[in-house]
PDB file of N, CA and C in Angstrom:
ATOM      1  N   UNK A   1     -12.605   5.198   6.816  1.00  0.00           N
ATOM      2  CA  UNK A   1     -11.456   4.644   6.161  1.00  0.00           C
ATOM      3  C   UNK A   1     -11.180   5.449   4.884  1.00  0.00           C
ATOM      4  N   UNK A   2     -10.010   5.687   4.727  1.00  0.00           N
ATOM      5  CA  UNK A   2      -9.597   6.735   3.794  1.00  0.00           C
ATOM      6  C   UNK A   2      -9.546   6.112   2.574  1.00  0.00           C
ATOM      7  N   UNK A   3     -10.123   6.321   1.526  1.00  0.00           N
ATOM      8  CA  UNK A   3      -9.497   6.207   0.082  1.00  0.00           C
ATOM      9  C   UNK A   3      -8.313   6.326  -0.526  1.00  0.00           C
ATOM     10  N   UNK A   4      -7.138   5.516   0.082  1.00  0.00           N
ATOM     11  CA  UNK A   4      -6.020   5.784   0.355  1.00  0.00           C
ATOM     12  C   UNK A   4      -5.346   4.402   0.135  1.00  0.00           C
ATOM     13  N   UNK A   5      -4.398   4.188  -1.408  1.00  0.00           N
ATOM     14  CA  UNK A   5      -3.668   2.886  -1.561  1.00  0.00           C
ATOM     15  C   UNK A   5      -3.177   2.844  -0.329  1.00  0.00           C
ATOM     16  N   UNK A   6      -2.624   1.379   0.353  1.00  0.00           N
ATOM     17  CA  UNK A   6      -2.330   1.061   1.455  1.00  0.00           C
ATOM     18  C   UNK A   6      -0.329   1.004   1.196  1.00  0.00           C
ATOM     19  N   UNK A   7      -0.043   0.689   0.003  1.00  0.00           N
ATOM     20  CA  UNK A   7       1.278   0.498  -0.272  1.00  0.00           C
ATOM     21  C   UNK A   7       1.546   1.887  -0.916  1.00  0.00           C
ATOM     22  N   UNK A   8       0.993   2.536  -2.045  1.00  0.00           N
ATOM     23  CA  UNK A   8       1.653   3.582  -2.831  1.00  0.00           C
ATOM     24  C   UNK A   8       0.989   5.282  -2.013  1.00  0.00           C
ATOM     25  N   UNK A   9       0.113   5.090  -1.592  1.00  0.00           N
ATOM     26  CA  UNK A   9      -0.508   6.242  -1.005  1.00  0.00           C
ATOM     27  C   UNK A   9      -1.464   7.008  -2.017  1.00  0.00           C
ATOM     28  N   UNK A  10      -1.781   6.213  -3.370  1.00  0.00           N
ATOM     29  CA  UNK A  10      -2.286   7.046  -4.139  1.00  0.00           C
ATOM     30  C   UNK A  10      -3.802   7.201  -3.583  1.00  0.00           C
ATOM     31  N   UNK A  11      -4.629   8.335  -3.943  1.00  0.00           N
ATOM     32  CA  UNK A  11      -5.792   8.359  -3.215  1.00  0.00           C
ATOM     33  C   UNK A  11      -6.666   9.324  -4.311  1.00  0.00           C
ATOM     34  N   UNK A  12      -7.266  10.128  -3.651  1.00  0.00           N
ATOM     35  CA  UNK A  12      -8.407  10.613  -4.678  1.00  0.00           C
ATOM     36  C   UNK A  12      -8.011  11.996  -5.449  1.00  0.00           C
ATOM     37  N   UNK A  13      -8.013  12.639  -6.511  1.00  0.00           N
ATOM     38  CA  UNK A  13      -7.395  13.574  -7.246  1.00  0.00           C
ATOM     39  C   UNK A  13      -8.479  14.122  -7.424  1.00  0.00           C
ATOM     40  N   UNK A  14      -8.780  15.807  -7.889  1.00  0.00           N
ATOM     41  CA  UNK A  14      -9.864  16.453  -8.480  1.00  0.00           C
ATOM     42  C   UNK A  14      -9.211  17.160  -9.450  1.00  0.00           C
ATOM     43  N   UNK A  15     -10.480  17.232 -10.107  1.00  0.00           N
ATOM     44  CA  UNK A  15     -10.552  17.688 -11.671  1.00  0.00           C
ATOM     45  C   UNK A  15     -11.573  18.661 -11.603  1.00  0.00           C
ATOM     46  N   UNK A  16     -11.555  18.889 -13.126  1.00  0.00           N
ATOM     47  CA  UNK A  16     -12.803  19.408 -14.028  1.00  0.00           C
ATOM     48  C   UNK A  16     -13.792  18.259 -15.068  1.00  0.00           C
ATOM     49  N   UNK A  17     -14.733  18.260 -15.074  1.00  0.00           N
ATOM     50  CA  UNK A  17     -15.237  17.963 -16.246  1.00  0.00           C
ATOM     51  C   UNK A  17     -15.703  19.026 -17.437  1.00  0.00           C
ATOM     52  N   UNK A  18     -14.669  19.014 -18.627  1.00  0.00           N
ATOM     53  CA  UNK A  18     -14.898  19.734 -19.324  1.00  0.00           C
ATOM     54  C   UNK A  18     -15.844  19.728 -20.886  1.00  0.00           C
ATOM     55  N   UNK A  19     -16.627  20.674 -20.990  1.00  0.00           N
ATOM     56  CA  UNK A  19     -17.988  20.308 -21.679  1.00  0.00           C
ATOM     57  C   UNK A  19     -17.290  21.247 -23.230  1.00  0.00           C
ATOM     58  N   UNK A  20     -18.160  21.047 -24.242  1.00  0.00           N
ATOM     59  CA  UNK A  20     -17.938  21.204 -25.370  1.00  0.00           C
ATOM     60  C   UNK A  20     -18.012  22.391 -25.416  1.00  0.00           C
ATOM     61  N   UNK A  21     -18.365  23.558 -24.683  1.00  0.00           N
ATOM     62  CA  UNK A  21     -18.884  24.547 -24.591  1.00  0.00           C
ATOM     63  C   UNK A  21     -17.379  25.160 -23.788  1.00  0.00           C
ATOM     64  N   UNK A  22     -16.668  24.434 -23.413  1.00  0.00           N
ATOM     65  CA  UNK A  22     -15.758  24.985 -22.136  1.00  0.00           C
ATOM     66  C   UNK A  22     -16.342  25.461 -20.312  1.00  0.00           C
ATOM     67  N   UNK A  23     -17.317  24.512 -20.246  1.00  0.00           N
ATOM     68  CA  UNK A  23     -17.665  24.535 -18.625  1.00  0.00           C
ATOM     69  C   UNK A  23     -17.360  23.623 -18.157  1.00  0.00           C
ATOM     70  N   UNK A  24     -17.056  24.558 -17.019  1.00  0.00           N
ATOM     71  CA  UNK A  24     -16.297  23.461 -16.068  1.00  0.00           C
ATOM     72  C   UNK A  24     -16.839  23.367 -14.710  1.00  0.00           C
ATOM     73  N   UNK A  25     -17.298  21.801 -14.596  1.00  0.00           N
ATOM     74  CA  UNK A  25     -17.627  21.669 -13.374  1.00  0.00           C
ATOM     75  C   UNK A  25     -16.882  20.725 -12.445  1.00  0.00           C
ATOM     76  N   UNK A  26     -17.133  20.521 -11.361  1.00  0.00           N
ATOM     77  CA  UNK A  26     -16.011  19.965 -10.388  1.00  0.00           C
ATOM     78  C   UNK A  26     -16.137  18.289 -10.603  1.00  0.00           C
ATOM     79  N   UNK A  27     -14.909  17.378 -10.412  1.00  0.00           N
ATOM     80  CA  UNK A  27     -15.492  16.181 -10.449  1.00  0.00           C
ATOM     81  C   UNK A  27     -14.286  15.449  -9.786  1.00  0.00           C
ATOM     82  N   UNK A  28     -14.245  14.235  -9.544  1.00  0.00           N
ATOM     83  CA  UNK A  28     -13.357  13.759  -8.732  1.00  0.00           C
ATOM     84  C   UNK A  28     -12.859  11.970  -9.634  1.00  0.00           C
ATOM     85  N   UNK A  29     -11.442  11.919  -9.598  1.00  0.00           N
ATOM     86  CA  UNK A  29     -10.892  11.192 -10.364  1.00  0.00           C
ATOM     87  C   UNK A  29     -10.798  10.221  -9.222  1.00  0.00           C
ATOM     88  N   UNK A  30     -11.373   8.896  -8.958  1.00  0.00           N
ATOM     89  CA  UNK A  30     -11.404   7.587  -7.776  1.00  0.00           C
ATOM     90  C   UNK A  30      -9.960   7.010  -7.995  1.00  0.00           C
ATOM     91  N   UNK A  31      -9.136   6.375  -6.877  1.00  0.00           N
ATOM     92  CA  UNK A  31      -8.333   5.707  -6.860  1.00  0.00           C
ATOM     93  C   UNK A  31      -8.855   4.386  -7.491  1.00  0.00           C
ATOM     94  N   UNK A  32      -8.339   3.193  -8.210  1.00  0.00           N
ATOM     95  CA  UNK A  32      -8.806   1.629  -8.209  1.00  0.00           C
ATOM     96  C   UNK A  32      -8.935   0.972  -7.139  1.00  0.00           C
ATOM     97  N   UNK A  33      -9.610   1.138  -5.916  1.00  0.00           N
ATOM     98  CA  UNK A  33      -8.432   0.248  -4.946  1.00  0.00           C
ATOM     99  C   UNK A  33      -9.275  -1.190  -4.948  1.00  0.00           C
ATOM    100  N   UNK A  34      -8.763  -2.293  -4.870  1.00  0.00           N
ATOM    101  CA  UNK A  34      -8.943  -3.403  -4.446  1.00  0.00           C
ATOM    102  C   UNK A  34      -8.317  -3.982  -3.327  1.00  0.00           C
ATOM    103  N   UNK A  35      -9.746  -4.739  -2.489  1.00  0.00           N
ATOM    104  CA  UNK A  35      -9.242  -5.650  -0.916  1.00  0.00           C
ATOM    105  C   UNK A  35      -8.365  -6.863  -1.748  1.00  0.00           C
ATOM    106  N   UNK A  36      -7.170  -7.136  -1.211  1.00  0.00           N
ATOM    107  CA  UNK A  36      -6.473  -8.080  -1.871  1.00  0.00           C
ATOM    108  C   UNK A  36      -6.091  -8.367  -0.586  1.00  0.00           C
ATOM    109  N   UNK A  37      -5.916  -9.853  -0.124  1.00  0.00           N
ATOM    110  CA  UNK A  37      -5.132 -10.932   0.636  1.00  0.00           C
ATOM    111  C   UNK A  37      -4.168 -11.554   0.249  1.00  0.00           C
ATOM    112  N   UNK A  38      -3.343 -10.741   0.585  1.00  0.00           N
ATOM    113  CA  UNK A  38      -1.673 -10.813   0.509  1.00  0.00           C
ATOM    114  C   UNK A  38      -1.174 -12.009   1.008  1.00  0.00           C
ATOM    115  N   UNK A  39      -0.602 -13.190   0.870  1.00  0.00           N
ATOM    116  CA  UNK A  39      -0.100 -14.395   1.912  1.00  0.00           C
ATOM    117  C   UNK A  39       1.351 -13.753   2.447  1.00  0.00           C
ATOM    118  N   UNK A  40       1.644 -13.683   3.475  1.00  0.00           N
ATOM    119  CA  UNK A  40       3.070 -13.624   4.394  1.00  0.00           C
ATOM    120  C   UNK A  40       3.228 -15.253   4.602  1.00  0.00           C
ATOM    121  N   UNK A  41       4.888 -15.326   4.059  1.00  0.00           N
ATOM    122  CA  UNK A  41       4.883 -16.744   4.380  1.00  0.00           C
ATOM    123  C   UNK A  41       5.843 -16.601   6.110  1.00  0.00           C
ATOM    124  N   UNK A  42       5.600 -15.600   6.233  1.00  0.00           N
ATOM    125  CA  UNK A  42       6.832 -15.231   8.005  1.00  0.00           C
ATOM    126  C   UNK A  42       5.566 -15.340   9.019  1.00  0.00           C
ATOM    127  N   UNK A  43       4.509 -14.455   8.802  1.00  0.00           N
ATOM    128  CA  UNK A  43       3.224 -14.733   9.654  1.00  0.00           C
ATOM    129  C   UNK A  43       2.547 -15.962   9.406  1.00  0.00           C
ATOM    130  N   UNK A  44       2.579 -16.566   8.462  1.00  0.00           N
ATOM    131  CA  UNK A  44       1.788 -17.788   8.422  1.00  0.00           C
ATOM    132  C   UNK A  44       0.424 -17.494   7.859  1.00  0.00           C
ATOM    133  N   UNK A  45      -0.106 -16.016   7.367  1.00  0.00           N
ATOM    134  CA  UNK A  45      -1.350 -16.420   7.006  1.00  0.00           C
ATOM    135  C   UNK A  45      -1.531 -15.270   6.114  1.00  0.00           C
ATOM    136  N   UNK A  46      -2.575 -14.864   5.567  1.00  0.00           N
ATOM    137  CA  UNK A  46      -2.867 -13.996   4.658  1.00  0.00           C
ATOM    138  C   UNK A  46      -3.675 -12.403   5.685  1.00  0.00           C
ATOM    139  N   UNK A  47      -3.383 -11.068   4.736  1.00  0.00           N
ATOM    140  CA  UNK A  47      -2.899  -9.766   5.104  1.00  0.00           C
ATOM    141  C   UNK A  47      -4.283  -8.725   4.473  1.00  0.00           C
ATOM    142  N   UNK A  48      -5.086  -8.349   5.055  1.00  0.00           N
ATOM    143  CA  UNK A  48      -6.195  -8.284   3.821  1.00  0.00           C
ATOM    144  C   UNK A  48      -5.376  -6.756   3.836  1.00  0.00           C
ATOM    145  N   UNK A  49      -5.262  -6.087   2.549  1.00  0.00           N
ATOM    146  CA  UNK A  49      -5.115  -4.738   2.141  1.00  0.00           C
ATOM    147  C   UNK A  49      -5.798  -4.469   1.160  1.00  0.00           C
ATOM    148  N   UNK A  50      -5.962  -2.643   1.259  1.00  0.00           N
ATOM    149  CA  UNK A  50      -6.755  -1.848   0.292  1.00  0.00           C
ATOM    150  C   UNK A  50      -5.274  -1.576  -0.612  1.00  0.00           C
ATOM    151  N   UNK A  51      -5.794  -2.686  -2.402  1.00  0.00           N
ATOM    152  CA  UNK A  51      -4.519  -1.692  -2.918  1.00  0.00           C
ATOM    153  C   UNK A  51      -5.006  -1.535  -4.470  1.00  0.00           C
ATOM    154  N   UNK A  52      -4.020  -0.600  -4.702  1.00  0.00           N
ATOM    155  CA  UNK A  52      -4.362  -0.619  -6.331  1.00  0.00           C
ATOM    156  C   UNK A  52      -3.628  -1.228  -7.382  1.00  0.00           C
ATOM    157  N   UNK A  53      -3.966  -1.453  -8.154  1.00  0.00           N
ATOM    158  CA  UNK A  53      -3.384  -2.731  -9.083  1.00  0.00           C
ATOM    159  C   UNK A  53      -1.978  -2.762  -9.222  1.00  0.00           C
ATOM    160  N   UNK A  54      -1.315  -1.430  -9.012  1.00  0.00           N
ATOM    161  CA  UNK A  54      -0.270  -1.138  -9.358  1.00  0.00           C
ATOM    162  C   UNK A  54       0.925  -1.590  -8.051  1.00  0.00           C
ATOM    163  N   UNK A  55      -0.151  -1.258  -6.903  1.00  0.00           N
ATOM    164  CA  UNK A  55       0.625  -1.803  -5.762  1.00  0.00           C
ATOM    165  C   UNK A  55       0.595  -3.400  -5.872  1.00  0.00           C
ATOM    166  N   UNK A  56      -0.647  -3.900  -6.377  1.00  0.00           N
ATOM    167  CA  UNK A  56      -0.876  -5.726  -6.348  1.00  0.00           C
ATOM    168  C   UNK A  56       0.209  -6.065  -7.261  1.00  0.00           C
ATOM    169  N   UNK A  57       0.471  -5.766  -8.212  1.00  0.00           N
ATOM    170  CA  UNK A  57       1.917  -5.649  -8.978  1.00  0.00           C
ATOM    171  C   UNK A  57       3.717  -5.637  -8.521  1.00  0.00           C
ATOM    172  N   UNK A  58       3.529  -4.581  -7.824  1.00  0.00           N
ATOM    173  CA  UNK A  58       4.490  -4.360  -7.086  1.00  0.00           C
ATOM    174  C   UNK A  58       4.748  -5.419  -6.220  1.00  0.00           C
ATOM    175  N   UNK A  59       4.148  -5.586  -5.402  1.00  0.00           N
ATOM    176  CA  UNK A  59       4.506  -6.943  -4.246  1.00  0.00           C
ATOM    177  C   UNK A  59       4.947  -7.999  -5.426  1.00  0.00           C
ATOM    178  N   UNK A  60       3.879  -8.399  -6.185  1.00  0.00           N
ATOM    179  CA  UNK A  60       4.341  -9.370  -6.707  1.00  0.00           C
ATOM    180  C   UNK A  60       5.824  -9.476  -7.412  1.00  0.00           C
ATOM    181  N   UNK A  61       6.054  -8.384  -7.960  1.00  0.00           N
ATOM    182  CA  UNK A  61       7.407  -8.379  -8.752  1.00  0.00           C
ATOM    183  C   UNK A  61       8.372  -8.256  -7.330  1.00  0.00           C
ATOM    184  N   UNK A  62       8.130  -7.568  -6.349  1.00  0.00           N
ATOM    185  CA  UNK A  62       9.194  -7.999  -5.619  1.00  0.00           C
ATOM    186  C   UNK A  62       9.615  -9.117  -4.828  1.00  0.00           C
ATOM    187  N   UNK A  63       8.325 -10.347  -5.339  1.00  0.00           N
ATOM    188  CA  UNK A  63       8.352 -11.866  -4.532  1.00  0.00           C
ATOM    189  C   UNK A  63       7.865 -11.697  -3.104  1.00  0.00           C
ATOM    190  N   UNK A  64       6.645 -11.076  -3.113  1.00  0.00           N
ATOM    191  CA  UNK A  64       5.664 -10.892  -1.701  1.00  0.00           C
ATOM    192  C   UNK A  64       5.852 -10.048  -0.876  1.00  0.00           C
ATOM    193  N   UNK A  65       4.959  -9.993   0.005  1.00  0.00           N
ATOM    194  CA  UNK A  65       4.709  -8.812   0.810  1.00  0.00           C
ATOM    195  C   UNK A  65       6.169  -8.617   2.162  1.00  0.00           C
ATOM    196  N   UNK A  66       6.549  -9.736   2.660  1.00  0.00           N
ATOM    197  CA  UNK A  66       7.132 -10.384   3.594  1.00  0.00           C
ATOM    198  C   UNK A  66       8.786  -9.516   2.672  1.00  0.00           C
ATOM    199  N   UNK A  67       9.186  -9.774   1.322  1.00  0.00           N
ATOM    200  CA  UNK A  67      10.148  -9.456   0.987  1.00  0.00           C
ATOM    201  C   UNK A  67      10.033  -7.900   0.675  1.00  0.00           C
ATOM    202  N   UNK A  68       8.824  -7.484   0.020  1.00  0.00           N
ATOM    203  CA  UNK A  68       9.047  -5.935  -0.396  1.00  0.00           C
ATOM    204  C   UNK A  68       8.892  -5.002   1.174  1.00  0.00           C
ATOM    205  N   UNK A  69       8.153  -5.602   2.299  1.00  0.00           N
ATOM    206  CA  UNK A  69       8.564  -4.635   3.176  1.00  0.00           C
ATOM    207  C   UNK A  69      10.102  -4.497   4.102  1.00  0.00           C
ATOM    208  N   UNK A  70      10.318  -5.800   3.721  1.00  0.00           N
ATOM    209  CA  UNK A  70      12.126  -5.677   4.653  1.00  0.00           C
ATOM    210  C   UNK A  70      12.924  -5.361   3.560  1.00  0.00           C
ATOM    211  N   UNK A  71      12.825  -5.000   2.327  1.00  0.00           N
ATOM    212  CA  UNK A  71      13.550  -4.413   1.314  1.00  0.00           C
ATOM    213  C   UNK A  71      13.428  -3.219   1.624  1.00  0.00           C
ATOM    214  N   UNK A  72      12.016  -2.228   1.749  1.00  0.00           N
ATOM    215  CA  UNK A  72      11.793  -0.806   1.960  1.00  0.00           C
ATOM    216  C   UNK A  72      12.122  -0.029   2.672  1.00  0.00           C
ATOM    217  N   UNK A  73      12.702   1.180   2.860  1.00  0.00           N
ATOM    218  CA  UNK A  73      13.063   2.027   3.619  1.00  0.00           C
ATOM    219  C   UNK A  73      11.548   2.403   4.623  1.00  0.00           C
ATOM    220  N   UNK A  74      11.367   2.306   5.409  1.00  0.00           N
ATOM    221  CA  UNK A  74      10.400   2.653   6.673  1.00  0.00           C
ATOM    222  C   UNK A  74       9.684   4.773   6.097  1.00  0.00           C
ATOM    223  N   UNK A  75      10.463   5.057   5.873  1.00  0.00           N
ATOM    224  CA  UNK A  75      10.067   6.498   5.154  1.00  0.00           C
ATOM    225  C   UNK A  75       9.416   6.857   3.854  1.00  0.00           C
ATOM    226  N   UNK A  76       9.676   5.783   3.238  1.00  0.00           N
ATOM    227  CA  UNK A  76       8.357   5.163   1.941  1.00  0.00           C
ATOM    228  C   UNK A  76       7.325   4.349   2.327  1.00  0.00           C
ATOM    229  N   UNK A  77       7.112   4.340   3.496  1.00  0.00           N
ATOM    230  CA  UNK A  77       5.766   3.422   3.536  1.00  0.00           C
ATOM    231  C   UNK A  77       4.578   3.811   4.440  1.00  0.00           C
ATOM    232  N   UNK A  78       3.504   3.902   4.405  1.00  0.00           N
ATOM    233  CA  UNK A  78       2.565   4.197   5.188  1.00  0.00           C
ATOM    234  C   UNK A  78       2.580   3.967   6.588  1.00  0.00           C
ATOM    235  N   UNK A  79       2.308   4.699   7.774  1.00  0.00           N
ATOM    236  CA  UNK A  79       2.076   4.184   9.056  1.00  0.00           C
ATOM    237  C   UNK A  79       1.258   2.614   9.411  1.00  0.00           C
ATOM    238  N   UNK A  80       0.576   2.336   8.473  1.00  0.00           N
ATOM    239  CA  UNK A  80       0.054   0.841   8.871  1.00  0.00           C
ATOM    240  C   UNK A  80       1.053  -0.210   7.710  1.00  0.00           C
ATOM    241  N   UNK A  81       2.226   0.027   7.155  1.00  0.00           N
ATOM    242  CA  UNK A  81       2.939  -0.595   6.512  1.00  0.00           C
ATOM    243  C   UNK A  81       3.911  -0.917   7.581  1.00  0.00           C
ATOM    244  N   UNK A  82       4.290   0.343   8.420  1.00  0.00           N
ATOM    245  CA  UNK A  82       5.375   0.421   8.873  1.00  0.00           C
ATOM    246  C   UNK A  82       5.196  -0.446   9.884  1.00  0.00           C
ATOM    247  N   UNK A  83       4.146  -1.042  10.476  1.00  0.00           N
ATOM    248  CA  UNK A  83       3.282  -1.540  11.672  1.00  0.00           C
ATOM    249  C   UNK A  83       3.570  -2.827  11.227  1.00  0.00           C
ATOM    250  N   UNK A  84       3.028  -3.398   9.260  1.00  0.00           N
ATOM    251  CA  UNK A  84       2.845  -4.318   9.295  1.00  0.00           C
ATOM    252  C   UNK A  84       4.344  -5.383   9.586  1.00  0.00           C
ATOM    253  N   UNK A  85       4.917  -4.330   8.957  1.00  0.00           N
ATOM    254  CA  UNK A  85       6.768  -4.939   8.905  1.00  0.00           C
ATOM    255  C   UNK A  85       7.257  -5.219  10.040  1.00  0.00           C
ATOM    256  N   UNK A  86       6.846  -3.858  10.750  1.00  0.00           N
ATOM    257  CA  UNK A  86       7.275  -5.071  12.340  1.00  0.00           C
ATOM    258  C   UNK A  86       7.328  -5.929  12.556  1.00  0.00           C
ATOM    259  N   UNK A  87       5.546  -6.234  12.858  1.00  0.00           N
ATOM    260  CA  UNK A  87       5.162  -7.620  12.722  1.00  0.00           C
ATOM    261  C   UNK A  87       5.908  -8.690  11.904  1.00  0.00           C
ATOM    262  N   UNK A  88       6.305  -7.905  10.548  1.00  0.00           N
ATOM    263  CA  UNK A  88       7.300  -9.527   9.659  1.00  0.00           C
ATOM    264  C   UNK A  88       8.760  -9.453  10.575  1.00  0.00           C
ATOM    265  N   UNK A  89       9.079  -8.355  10.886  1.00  0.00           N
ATOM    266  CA  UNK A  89      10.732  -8.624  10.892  1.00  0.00           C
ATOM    267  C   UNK A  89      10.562  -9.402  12.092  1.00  0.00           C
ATOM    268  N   UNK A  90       9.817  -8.758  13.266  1.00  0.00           N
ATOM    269  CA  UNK A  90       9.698  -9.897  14.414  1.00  0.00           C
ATOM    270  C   UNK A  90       9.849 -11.403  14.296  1.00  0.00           C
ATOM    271  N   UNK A  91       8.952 -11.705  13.588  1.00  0.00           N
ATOM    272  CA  UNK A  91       8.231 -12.956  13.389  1.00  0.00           C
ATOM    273  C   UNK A  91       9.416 -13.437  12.623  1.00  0.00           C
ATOM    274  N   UNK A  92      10.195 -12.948  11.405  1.00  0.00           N
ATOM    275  CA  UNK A  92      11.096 -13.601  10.793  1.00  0.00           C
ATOM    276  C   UNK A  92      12.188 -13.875  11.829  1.00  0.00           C
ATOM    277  N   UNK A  93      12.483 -12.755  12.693  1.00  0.00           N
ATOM    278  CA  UNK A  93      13.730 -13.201  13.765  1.00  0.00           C
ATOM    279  C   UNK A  93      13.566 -14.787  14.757  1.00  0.00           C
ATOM    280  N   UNK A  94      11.981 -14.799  15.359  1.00  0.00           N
ATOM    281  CA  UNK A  94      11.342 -15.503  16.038  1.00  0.00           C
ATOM    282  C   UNK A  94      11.968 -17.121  15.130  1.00  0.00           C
ATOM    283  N   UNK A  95      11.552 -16.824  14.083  1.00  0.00           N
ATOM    284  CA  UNK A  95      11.640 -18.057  13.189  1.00  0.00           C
ATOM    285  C   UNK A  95      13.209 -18.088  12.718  1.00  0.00           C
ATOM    286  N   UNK A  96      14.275 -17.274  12.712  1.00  0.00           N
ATOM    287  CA  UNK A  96      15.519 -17.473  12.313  1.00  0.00           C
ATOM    288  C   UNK A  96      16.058 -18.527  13.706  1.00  0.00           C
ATOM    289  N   UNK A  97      15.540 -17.291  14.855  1.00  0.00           N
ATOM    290  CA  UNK A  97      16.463 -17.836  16.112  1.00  0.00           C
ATOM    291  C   UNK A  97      15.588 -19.295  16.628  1.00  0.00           C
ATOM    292  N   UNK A  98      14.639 -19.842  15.976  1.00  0.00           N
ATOM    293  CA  UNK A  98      13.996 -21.235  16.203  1.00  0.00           C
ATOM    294  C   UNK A  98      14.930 -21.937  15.288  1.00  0.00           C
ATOM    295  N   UNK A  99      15.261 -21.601  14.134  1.00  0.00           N
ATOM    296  CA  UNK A  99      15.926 -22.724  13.509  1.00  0.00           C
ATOM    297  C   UNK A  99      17.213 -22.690  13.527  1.00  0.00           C
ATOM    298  N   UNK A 100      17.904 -22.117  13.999  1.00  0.00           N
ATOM    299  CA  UNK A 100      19.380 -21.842  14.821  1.00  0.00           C
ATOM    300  C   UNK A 100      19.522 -22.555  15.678  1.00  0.00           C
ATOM    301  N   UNK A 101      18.210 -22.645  16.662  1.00  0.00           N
ATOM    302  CA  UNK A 101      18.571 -23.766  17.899  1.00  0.00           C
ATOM    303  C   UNK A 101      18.681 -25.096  17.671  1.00  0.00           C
TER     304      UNK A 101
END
C-alpha cells in the first residue's frame, strides 16, 4: 500500500539533511497520513481512508465525502476515489428514484 493521500495524492518527498558543516545526506520527508472513517450518508455507513489532515479538512469544509466527490471533476481524483463516487452517485440515484415512487 502506497504512502499515498487517498484524496490529495500527496505522498513521500526527498530531501537532504543538511549538517553545519554543509553535508548532505539523503533523507525522506513522510506524508501525515491518517486512517479516518469518513460517514457517507448515500451508502449508509462509514469509508475507512488513508488521508492527511489537509484532505480530513477538505471533506469537511465541503459538507462530507458523499458531497465533495459529486462536486469533483473525476480527473482530480484518484482511481480508488473515482471507484468510490460511483458507488455514491449509484446509490444516490437508487435512493432519488425510491423516493420518487
Amino acid at each position: 500500500m502506497p504512502r499515498r493521500c487517498a484524496l490529495s495524492g500527496k505522498s513521500v518527498q526527498y530531501g537532504h539533511n543538511v549538517s553545519h558543516a554543509n553535508n548532505k545526506t539523503k533523507r525522506r520527508f513522510m506524508s501525515n497520513l491518517q486512517v479516518a472513517s469518513v460517514l457517507s450518508d448515500v451508502l449508509g455507513h462509514s469509508v475507512r481512508l488513508r488521508l492527511t489532515p489537509r484532505g480530513i479538512k477538505t471533506i469537511e469544509h465541503n459538507g462530507g465525502i458523499d458531497a465533495y466527490l459529486l462536486g469533483t471533476n473525476d480527473s482530480k481524483l484518484s482511481p480508488e476515489m473515482v471507484a468510490l463516487k460511483r458507488r455514491v452517485s449509484s446509490a444516490k440515484a437508487k435512493k432519488d428514484a425510491k423516493a420518487a415512487a
